[in-house]
C-alpha atoms as a PDB file:
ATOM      1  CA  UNK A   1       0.000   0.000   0.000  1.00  0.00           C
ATOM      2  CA  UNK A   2       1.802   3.264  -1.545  1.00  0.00           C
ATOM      3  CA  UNK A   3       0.952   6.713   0.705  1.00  0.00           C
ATOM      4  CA  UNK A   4       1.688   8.506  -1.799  1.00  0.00           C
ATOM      5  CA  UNK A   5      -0.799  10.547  -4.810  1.00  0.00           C
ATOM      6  CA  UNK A   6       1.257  12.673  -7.414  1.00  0.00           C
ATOM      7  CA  UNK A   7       3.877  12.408  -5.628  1.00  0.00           C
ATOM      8  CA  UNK A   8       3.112  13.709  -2.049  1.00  0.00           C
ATOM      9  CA  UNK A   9       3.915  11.331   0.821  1.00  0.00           C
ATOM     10  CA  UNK A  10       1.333  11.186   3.636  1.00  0.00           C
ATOM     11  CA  UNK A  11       3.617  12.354   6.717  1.00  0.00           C
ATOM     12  CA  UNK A  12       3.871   9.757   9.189  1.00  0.00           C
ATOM     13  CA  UNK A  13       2.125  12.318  12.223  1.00  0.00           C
ATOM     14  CA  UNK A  14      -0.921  12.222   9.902  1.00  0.00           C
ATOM     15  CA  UNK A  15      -1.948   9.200  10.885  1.00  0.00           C
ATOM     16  CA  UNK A  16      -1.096   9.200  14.730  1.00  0.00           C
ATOM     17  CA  UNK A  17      -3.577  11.839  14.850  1.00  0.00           C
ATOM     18  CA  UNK A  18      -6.205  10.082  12.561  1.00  0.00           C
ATOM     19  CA  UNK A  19      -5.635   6.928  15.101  1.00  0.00           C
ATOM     20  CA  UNK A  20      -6.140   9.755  17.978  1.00  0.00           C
ATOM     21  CA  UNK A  21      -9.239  11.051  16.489  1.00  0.00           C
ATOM     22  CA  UNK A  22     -10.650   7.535  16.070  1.00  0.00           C
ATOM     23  CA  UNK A  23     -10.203   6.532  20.026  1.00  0.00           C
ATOM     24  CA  UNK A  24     -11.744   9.990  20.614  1.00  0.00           C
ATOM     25  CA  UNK A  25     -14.708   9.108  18.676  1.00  0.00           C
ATOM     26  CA  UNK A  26     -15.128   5.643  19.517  1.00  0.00           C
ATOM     27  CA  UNK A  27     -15.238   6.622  23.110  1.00  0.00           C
ATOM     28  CA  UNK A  28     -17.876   9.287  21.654  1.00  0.00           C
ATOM     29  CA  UNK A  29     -19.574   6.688  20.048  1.00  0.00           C
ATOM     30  CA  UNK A  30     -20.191   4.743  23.811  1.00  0.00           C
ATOM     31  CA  UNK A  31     -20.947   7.841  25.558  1.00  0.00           C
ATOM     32  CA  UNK A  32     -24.086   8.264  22.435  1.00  0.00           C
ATOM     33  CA  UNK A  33     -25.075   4.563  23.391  1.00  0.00           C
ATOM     34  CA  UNK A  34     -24.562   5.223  27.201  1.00  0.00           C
ATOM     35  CA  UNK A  35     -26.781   8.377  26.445  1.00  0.00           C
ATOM     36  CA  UNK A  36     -29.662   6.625  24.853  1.00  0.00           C
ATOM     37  CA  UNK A  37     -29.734   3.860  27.031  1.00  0.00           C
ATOM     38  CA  UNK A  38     -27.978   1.294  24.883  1.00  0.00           C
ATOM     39  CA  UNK A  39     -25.575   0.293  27.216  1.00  0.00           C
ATOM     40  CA  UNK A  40     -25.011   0.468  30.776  1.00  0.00           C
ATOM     41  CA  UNK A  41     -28.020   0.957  33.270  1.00  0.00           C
ATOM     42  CA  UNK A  42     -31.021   1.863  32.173  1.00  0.00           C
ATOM     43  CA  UNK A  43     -30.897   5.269  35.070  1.00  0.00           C
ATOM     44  CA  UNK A  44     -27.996   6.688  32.460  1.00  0.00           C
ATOM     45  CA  UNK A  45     -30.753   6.554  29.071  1.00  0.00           C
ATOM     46  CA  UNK A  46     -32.409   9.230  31.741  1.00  0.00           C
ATOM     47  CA  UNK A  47     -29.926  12.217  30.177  1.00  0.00           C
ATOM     48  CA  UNK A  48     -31.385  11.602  26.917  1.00  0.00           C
ATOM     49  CA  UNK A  49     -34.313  12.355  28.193  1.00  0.00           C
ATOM     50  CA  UNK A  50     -34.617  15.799  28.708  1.00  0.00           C
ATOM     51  CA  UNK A  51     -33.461  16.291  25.084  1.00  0.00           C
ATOM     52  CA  UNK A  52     -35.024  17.426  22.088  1.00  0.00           C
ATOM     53  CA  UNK A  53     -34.745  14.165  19.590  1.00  0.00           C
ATOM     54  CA  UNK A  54     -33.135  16.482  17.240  1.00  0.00           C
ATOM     55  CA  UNK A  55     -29.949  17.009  19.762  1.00  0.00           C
ATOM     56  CA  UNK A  56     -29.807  13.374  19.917  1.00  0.00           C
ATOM     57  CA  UNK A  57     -30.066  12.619  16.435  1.00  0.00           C
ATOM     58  CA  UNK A  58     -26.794  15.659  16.160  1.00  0.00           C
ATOM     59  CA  UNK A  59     -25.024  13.401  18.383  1.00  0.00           C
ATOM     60  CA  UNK A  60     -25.473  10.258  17.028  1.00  0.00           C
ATOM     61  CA  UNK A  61     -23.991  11.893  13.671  1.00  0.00           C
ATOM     62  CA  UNK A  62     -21.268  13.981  15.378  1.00  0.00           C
ATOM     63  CA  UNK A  63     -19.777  10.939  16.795  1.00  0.00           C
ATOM     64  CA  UNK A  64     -20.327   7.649  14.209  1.00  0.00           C
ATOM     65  CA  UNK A  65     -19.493  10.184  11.237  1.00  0.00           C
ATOM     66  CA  UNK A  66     -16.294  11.027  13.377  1.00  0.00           C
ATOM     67  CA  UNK A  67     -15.428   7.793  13.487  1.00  0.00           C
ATOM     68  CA  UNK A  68     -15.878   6.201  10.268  1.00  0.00           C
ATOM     69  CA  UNK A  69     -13.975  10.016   8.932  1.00  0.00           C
ATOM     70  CA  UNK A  70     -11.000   9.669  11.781  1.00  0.00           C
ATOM     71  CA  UNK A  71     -10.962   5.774   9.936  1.00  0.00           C
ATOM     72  CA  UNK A  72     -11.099   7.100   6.424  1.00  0.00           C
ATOM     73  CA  UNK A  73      -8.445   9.667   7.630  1.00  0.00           C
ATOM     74  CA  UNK A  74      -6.189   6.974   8.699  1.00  0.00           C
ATOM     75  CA  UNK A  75      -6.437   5.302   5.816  1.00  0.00           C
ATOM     76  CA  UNK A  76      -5.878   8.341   3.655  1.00  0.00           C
ATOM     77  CA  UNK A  77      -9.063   8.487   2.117  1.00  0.00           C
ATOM     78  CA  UNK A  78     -10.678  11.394   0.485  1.00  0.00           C
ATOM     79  CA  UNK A  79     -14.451  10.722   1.858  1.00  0.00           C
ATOM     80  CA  UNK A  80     -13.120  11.291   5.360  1.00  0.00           C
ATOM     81  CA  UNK A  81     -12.914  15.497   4.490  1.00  0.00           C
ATOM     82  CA  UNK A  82     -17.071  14.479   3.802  1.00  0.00           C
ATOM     83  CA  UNK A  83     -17.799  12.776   7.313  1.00  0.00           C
ATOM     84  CA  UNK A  84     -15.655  14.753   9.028  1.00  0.00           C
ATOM     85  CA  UNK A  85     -17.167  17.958   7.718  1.00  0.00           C
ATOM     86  CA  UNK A  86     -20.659  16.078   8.677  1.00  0.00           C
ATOM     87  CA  UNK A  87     -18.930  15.543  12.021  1.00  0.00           C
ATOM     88  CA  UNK A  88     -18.314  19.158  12.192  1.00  0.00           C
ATOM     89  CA  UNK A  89     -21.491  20.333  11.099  1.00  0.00           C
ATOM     90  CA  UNK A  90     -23.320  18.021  13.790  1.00  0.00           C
ATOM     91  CA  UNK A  91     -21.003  19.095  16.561  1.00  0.00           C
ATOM     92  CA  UNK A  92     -21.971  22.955  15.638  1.00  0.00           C
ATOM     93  CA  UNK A  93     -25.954  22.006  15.970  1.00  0.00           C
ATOM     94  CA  UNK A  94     -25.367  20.347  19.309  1.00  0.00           C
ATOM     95  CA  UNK A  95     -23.409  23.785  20.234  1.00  0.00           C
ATOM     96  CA  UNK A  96     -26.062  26.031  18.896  1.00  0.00           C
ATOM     97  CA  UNK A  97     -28.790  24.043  21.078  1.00  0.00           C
ATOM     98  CA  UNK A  98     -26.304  24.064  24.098  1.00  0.00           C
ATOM     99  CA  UNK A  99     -25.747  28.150  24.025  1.00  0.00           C
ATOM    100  CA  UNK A 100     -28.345  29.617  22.299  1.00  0.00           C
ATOM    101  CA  UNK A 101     -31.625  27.878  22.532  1.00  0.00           C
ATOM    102  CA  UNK A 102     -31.047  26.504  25.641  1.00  0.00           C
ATOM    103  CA  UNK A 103     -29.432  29.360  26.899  1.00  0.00           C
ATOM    104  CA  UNK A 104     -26.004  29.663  28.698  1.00  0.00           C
ATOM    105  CA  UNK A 105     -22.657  27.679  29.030  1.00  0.00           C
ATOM    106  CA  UNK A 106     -24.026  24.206  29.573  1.00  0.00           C
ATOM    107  CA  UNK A 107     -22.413  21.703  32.468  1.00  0.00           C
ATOM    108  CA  UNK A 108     -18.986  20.761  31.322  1.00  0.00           C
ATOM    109  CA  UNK A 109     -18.333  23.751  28.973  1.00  0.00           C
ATOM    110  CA  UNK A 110     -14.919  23.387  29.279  1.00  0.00           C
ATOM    111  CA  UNK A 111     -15.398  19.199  27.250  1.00  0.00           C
ATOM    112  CA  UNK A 112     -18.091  20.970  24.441  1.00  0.00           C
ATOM    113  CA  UNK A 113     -14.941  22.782  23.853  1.00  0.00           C
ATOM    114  CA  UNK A 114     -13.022  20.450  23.277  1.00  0.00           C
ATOM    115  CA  UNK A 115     -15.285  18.104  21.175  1.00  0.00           C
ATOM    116  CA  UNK A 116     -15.570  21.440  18.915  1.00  0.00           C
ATOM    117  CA  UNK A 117     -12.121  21.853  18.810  1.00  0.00           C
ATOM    118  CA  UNK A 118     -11.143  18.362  18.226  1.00  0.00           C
ATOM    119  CA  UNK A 119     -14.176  18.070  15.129  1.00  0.00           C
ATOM    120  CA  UNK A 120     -12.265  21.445  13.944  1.00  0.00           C
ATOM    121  CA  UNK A 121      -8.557  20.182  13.899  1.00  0.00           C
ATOM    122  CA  UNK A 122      -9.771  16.599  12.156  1.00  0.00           C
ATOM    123  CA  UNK A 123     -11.904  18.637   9.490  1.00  0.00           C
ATOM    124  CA  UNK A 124      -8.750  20.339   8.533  1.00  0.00           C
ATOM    125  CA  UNK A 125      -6.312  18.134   8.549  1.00  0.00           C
ATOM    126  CA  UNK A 126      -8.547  16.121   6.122  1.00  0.00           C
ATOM    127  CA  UNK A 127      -9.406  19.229   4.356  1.00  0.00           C
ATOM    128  CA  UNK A 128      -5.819  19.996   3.886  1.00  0.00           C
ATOM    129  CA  UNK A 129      -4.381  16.389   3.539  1.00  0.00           C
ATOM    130  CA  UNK A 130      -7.053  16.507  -0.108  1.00  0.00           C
ATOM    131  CA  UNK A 131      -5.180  19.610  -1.184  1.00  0.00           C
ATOM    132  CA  UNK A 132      -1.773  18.422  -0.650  1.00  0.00           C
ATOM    133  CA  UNK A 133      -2.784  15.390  -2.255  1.00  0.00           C
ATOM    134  CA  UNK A 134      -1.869  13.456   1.040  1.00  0.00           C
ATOM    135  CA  UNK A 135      -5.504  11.168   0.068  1.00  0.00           C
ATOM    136  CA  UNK A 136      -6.613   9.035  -2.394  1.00  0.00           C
END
């Protein structure tokens, strides 16, 4: 398996974060399941409750998109700049409902950062490894 289109080598960091953003979503993808009941006790499935199924459905992209784009990302694919952007998009709707509709900084601010910020650096990087013809 060549990492290389016309010419340009995938650089070997690329993929350590891809295999980064993949953990994070997997473990994004059992908090979604933990949320909705899924898995775990059925007393957890009560913080899906109180929100709107639209929110839910937001997370439930945000997190398998991020996964199957963080695995399309490691293997230097060019749909992962799609589900990653979907990712992004997702993330952004959960963050909209979280400040504005709801109304203030919700519980744990300082982790919706961080899921915005790690959906931001894994758009990107896919976004720039398709210009730099880093994916195939």
């Amino acid at each position: 398996m060549s990492d290389t289109v016309s010419g340009a080598p995938a650089p070997a960091w690329l993929r350590v974060v891809a295999v980064i953003g993949l953990l994070w979503n997997l473990y994004g993808c059992y908090a979604y399941l933990r949320t909705v009941g899924a898995v775990g006790s059925p007393d957890q499935a009560m913080a899906a409750a109180g929100l709107p199924p639209w929110v839910v459905g937001a997370f439930a992209i945000s997190v398998f998109a991020g996964a199957l784009g963080s695995l399309g990302l490691l293997l230097l694919r060019r749909w992962s700049v799609w589900l990653l952007g979907l990712s992004l998009l997702a993330v952004l709707a959960q963050d909209v409902w979280a400040y504005a509709i709801r109304g203030g900084a919700p519980e744990g601010a300082s982790l919706v950062i961080s899921i915005l910020l790690v959906s931001v650096i894994l758009f990107w990087l896919a976004y720039q490894g398709g210009k730099r013809g880093w994916l195939r």
